[in-house]
PDB file of N, CA and C in Angstrom:
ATOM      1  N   UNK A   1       0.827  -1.188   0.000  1.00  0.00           N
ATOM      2  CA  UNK A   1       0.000   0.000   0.000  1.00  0.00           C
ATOM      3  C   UNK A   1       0.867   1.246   0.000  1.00  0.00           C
ATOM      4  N   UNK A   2       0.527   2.599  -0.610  1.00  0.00           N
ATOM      5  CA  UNK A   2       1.229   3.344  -0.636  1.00  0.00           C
ATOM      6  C   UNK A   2       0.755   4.238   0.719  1.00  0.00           C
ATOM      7  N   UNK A   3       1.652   5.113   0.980  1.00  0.00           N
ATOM      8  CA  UNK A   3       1.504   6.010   2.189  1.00  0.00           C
ATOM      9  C   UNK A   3       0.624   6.998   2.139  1.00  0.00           C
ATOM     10  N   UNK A   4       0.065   7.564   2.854  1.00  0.00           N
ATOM     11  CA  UNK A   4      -0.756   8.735   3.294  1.00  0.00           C
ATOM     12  C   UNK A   4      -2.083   8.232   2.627  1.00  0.00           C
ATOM     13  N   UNK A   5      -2.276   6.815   3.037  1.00  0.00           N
ATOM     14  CA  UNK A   5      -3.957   6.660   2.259  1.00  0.00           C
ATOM     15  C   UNK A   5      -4.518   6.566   3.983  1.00  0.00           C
ATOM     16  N   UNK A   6      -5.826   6.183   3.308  1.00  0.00           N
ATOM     17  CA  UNK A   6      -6.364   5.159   4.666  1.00  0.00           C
ATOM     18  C   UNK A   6      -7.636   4.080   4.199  1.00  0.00           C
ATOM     19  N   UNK A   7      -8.168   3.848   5.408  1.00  0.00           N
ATOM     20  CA  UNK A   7      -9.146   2.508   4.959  1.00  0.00           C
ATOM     21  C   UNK A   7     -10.561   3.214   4.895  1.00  0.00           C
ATOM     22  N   UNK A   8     -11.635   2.680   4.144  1.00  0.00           N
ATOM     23  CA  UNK A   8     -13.305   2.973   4.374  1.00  0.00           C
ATOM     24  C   UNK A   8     -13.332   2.040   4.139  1.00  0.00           C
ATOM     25  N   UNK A   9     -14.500   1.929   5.354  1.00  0.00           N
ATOM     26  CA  UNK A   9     -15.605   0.649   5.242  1.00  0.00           C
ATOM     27  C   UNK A   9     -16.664   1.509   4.941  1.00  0.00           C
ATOM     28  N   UNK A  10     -17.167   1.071   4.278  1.00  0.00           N
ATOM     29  CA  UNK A  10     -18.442   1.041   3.604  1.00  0.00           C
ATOM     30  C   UNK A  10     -20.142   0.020   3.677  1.00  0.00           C
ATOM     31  N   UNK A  11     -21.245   0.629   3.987  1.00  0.00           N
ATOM     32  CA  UNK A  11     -22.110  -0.689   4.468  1.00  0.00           C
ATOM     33  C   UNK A  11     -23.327  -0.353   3.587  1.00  0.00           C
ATOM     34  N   UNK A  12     -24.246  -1.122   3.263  1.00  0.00           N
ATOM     35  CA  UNK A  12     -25.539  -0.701   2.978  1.00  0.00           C
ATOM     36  C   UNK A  12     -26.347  -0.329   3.338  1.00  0.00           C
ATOM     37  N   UNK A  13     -26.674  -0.125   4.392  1.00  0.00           N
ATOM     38  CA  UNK A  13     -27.299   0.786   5.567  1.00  0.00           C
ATOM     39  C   UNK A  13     -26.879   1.502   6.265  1.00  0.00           C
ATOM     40  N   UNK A  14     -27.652   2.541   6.767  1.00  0.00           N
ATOM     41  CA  UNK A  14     -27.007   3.864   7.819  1.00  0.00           C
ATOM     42  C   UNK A  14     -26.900   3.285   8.746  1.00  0.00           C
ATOM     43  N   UNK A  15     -28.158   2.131   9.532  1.00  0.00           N
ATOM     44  CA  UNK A  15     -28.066   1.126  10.231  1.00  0.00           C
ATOM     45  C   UNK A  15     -27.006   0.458  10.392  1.00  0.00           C
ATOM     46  N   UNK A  16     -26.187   0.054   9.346  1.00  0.00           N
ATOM     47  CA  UNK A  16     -25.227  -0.997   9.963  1.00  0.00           C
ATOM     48  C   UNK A  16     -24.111  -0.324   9.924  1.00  0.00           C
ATOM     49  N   UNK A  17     -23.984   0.937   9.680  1.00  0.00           N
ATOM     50  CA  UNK A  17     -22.623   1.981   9.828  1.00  0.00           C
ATOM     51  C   UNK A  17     -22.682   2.090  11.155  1.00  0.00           C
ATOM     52  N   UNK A  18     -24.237   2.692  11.410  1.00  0.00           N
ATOM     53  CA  UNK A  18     -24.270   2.980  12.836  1.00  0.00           C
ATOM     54  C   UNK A  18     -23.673   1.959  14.192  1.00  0.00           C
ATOM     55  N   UNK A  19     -23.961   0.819  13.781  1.00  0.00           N
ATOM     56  CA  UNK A  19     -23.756  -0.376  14.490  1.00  0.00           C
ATOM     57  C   UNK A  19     -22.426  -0.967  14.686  1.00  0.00           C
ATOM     58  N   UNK A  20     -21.741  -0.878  13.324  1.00  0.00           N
ATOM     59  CA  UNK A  20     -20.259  -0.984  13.190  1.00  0.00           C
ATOM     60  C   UNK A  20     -19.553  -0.391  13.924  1.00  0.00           C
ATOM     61  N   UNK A  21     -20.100   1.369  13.603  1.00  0.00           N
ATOM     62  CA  UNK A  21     -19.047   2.633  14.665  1.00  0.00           C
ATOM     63  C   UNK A  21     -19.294   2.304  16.030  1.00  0.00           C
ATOM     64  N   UNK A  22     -20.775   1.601  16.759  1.00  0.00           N
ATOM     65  CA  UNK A  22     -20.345   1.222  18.465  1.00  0.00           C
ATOM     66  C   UNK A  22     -19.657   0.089  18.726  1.00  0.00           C
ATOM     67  N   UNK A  23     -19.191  -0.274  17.868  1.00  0.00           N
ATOM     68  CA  UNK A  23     -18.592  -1.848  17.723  1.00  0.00           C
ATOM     69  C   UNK A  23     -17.045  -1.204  17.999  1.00  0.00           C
ATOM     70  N   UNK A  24     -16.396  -0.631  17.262  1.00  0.00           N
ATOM     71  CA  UNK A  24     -15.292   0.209  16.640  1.00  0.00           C
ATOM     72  C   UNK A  24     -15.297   0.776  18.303  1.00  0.00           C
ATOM     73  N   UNK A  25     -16.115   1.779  18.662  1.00  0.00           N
ATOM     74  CA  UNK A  25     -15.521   2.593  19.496  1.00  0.00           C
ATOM     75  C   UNK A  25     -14.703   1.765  20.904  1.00  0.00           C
ATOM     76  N   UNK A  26     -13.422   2.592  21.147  1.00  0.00           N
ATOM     77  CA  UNK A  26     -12.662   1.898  22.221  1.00  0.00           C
ATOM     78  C   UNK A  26     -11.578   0.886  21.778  1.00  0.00           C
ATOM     79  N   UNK A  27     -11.874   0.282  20.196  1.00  0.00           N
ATOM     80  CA  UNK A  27     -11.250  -0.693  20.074  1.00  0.00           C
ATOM     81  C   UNK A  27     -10.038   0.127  18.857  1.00  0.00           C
ATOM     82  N   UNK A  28     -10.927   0.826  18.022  1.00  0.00           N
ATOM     83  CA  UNK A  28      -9.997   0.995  16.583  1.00  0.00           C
ATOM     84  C   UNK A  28     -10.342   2.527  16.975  1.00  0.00           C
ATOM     85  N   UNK A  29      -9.487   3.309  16.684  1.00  0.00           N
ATOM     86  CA  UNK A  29      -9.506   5.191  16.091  1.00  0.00           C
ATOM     87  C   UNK A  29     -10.118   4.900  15.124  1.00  0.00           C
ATOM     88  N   UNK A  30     -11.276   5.842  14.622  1.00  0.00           N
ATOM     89  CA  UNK A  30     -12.085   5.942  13.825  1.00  0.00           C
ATOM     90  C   UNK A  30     -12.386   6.949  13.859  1.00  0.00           C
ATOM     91  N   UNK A  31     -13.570   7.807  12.203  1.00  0.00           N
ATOM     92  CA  UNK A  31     -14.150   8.702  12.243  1.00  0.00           C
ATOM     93  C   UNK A  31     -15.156   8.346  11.125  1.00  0.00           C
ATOM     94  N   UNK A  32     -16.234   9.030  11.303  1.00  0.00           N
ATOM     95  CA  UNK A  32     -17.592   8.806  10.274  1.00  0.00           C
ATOM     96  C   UNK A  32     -17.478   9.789   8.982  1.00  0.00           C
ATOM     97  N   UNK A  33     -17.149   9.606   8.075  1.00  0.00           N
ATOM     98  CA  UNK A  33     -17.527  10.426   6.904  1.00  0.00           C
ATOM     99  C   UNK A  33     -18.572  10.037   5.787  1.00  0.00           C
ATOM    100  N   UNK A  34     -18.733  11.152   4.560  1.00  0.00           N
ATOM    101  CA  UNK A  34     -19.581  10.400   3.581  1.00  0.00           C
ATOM    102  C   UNK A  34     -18.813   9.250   2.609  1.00  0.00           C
ATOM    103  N   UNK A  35     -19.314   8.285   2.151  1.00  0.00           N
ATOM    104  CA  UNK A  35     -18.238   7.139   1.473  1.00  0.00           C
ATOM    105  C   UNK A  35     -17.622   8.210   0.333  1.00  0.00           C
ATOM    106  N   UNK A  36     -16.362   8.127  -0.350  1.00  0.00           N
ATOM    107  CA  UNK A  36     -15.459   8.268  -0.844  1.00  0.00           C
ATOM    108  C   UNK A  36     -15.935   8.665  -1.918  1.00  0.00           C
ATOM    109  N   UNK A  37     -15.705   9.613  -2.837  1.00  0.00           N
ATOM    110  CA  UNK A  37     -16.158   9.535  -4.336  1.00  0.00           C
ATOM    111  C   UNK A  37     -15.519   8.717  -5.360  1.00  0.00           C
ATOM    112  N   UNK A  38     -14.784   8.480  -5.041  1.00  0.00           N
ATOM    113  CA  UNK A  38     -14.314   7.031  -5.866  1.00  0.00           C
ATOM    114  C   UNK A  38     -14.344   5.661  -5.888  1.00  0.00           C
ATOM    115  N   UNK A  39     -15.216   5.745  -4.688  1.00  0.00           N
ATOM    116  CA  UNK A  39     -16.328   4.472  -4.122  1.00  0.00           C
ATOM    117  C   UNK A  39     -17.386   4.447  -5.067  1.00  0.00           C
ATOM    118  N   UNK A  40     -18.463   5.758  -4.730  1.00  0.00           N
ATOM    119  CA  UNK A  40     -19.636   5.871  -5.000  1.00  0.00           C
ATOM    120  C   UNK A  40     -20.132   7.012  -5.230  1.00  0.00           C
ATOM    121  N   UNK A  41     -20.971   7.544  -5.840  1.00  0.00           N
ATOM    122  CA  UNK A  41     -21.524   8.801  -6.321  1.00  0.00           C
ATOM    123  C   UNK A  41     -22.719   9.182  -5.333  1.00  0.00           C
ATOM    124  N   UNK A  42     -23.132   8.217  -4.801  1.00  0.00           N
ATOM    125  CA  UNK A  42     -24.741   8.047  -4.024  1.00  0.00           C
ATOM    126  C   UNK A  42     -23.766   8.260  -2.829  1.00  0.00           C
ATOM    127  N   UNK A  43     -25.444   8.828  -1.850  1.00  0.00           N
ATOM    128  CA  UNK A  43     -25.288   8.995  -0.499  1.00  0.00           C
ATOM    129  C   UNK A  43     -24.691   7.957   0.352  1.00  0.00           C
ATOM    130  N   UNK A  44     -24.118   7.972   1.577  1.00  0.00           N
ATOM    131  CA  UNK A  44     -24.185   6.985   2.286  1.00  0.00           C
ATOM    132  C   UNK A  44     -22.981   7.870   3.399  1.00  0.00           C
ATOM    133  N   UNK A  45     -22.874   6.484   4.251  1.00  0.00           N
ATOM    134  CA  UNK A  45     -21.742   7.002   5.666  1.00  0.00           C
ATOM    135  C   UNK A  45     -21.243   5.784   4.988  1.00  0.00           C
ATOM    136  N   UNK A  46     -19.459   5.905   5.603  1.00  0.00           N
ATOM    137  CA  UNK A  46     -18.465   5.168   5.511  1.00  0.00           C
ATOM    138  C   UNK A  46     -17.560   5.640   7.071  1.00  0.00           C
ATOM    139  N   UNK A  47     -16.949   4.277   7.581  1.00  0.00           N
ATOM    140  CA  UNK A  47     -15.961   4.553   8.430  1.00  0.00           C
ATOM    141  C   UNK A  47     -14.575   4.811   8.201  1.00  0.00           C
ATOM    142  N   UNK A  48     -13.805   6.037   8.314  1.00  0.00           N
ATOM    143  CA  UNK A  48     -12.278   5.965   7.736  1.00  0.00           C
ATOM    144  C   UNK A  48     -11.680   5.738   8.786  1.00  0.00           C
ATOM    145  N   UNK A  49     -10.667   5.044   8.653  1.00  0.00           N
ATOM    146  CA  UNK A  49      -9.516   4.448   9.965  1.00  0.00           C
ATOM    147  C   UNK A  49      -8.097   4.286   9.102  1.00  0.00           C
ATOM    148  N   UNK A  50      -7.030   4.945   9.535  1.00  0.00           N
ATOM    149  CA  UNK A  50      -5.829   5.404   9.429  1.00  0.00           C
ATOM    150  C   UNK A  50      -5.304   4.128   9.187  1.00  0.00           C
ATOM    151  N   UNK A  51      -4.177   4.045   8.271  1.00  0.00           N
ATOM    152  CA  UNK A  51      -3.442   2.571   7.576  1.00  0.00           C
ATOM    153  C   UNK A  51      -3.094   2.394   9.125  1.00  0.00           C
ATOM    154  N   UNK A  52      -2.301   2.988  10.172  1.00  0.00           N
ATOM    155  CA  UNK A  52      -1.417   2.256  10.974  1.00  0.00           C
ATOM    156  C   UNK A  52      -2.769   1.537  11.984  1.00  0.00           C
ATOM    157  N   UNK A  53      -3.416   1.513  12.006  1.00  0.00           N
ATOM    158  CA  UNK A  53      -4.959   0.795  12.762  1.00  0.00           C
ATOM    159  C   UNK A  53      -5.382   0.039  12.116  1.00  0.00           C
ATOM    160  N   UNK A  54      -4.919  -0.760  10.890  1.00  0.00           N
ATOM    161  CA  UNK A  54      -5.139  -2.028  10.383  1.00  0.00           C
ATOM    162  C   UNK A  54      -5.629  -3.191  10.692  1.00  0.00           C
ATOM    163  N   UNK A  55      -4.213  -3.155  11.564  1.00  0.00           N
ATOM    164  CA  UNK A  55      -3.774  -4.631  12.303  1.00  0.00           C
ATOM    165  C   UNK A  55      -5.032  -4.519  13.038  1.00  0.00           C
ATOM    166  N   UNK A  56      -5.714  -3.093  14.203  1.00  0.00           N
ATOM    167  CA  UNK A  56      -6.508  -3.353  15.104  1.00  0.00           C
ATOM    168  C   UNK A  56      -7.921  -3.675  14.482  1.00  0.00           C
ATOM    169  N   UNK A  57      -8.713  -2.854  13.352  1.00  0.00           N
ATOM    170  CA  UNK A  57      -9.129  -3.117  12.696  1.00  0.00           C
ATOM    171  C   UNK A  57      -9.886  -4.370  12.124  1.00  0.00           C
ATOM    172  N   UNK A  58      -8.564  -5.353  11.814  1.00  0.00           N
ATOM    173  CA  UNK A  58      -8.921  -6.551  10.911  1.00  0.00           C
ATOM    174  C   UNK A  58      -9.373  -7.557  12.078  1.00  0.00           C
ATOM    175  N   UNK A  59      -8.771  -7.105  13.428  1.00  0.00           N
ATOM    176  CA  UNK A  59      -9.197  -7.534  14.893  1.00  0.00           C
ATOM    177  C   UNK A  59     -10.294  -7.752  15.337  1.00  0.00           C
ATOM    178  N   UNK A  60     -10.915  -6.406  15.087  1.00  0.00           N
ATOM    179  CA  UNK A  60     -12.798  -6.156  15.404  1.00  0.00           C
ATOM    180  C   UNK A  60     -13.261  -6.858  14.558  1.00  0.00           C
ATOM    181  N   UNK A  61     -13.130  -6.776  13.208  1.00  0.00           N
ATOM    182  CA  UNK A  61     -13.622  -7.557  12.288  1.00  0.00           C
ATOM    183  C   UNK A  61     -13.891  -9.159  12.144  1.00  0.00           C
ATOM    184  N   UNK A  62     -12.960  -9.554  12.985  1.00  0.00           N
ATOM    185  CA  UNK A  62     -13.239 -11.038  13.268  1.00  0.00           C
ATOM    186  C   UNK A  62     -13.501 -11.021  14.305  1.00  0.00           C
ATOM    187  N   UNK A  63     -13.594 -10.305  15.336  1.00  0.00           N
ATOM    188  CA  UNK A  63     -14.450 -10.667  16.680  1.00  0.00           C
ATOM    189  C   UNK A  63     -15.501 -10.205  16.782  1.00  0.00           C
ATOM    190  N   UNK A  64     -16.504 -10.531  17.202  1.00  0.00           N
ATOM    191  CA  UNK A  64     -18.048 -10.093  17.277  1.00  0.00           C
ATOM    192  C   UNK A  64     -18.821  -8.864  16.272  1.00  0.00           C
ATOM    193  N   UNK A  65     -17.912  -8.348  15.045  1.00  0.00           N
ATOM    194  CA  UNK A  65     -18.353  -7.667  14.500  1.00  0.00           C
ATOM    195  C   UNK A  65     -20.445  -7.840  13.986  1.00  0.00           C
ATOM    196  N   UNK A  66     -21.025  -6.941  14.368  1.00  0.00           N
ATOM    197  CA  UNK A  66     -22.051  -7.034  14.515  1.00  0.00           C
ATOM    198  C   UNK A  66     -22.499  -7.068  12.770  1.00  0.00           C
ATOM    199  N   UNK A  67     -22.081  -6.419  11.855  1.00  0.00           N
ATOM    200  CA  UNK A  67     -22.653  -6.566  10.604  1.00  0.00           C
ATOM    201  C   UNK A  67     -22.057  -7.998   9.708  1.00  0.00           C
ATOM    202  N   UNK A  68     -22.854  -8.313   9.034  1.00  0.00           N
ATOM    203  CA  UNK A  68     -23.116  -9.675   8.102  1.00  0.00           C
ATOM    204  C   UNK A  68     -22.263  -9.114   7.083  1.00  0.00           C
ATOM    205  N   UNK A  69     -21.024  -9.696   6.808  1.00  0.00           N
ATOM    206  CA  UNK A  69     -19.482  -9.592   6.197  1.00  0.00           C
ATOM    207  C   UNK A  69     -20.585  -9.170   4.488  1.00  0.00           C
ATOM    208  N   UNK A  70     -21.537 -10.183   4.166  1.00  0.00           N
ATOM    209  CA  UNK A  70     -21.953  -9.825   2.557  1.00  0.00           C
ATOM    210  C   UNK A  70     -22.569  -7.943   2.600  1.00  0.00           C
ATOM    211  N   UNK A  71     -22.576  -7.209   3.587  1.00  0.00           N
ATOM    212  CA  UNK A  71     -23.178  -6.105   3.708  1.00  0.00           C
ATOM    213  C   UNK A  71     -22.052  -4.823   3.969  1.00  0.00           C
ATOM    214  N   UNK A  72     -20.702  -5.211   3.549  1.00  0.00           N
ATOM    215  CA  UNK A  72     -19.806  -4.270   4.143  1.00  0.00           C
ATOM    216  C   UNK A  72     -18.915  -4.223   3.089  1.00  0.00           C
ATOM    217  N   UNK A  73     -17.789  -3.626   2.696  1.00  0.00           N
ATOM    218  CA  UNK A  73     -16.791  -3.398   1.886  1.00  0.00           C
ATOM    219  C   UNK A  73     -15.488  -2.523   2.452  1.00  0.00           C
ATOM    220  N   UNK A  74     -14.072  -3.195   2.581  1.00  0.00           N
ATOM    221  CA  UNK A  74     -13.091  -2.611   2.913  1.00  0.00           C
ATOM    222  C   UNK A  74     -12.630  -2.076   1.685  1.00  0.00           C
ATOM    223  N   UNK A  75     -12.244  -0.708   2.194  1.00  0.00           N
ATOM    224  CA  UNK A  75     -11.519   0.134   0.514  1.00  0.00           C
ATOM    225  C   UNK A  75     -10.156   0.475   1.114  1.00  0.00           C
ATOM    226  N   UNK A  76      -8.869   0.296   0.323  1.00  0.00           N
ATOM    227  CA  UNK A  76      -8.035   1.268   0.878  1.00  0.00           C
ATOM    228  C   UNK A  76      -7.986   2.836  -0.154  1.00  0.00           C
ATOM    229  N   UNK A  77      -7.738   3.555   0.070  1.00  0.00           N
ATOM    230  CA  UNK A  77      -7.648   4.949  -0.304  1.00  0.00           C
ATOM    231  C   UNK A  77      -6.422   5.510  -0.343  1.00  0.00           C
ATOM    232  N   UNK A  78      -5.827   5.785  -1.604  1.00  0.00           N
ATOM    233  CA  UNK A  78      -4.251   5.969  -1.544  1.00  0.00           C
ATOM    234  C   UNK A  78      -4.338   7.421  -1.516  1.00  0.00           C
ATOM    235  N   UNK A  79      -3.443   8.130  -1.506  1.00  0.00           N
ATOM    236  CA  UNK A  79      -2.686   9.489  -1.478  1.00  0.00           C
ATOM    237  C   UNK A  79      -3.627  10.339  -2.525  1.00  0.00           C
ATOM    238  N   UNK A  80      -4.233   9.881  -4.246  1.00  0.00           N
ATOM    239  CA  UNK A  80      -4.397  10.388  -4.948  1.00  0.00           C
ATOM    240  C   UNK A  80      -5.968   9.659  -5.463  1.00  0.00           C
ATOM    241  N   UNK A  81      -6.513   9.442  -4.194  1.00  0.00           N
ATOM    242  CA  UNK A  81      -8.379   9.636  -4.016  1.00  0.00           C
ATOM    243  C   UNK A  81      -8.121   8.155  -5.260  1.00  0.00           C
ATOM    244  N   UNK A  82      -7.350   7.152  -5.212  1.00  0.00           N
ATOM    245  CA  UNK A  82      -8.040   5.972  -6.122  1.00  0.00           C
ATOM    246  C   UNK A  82      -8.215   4.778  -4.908  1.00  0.00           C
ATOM    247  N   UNK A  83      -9.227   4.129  -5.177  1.00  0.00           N
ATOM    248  CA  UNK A  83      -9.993   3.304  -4.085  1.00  0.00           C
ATOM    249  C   UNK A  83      -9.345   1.879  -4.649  1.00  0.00           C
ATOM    250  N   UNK A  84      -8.947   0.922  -3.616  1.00  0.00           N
ATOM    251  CA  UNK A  84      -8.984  -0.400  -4.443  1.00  0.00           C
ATOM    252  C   UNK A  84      -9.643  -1.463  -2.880  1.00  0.00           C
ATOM    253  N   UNK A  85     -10.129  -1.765  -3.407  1.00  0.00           N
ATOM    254  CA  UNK A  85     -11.181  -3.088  -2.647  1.00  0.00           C
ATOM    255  C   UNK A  85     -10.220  -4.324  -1.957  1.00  0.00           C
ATOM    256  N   UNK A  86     -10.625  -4.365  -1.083  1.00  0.00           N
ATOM    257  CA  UNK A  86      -9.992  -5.350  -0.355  1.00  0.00           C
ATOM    258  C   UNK A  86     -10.147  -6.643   0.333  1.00  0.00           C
ATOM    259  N   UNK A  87      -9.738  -7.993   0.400  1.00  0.00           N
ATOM    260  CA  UNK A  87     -10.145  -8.883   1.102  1.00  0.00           C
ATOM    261  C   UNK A  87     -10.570  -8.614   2.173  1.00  0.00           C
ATOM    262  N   UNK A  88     -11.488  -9.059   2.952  1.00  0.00           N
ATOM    263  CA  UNK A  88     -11.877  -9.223   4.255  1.00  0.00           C
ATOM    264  C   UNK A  88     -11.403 -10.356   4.965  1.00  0.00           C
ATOM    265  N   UNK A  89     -10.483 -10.671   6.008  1.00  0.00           N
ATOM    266  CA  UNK A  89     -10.242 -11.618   6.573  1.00  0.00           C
ATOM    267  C   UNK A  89     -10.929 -11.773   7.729  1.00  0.00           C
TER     268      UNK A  89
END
């Protein structure tokens, strides 16, 4: 990955953003923005979390994460706003 990007998750509901971010809080640094324009053109919330919060990140994600993995999307976001999609482990 190149430097100065970071991560969005992305969900299909405001609902399950919402649900994700009390999941997140305490565990990962996070902040709520609108998803990315190089995601998506349409409305929505996305969570951005800083490359070095990865590791903690991919953490929550396999422990009790409250949203259904087919309803979410990891993006990383490089330096120059291009999005590339990412495995979920």
């Amino acid at each position: 990955m190149e430097k100065g990007g970071y991560l969005a998750l992305t969900f299909e509901s405001t609902h399950a953003a919402m649900a994700a971010q009390k999941h997140l809080k305490g565990r990962v640094c996070h902040a709520v923005m609108p998803v990315p324009r190089c995601i998506s053109a349409s409305c929505g919330i996305a969570i951005r979390v800083e490359e070095p919060e990865q590791a903690a990140l991919e953490e929550a994600l396999r422990n009790g994460f409250p949203v259904d993995v087919k309803t979410y999307a990891l993006y990383h976001i490089d330096g120059q706003d291009c999005a590339e999609k990412l495995a979920i482990v």
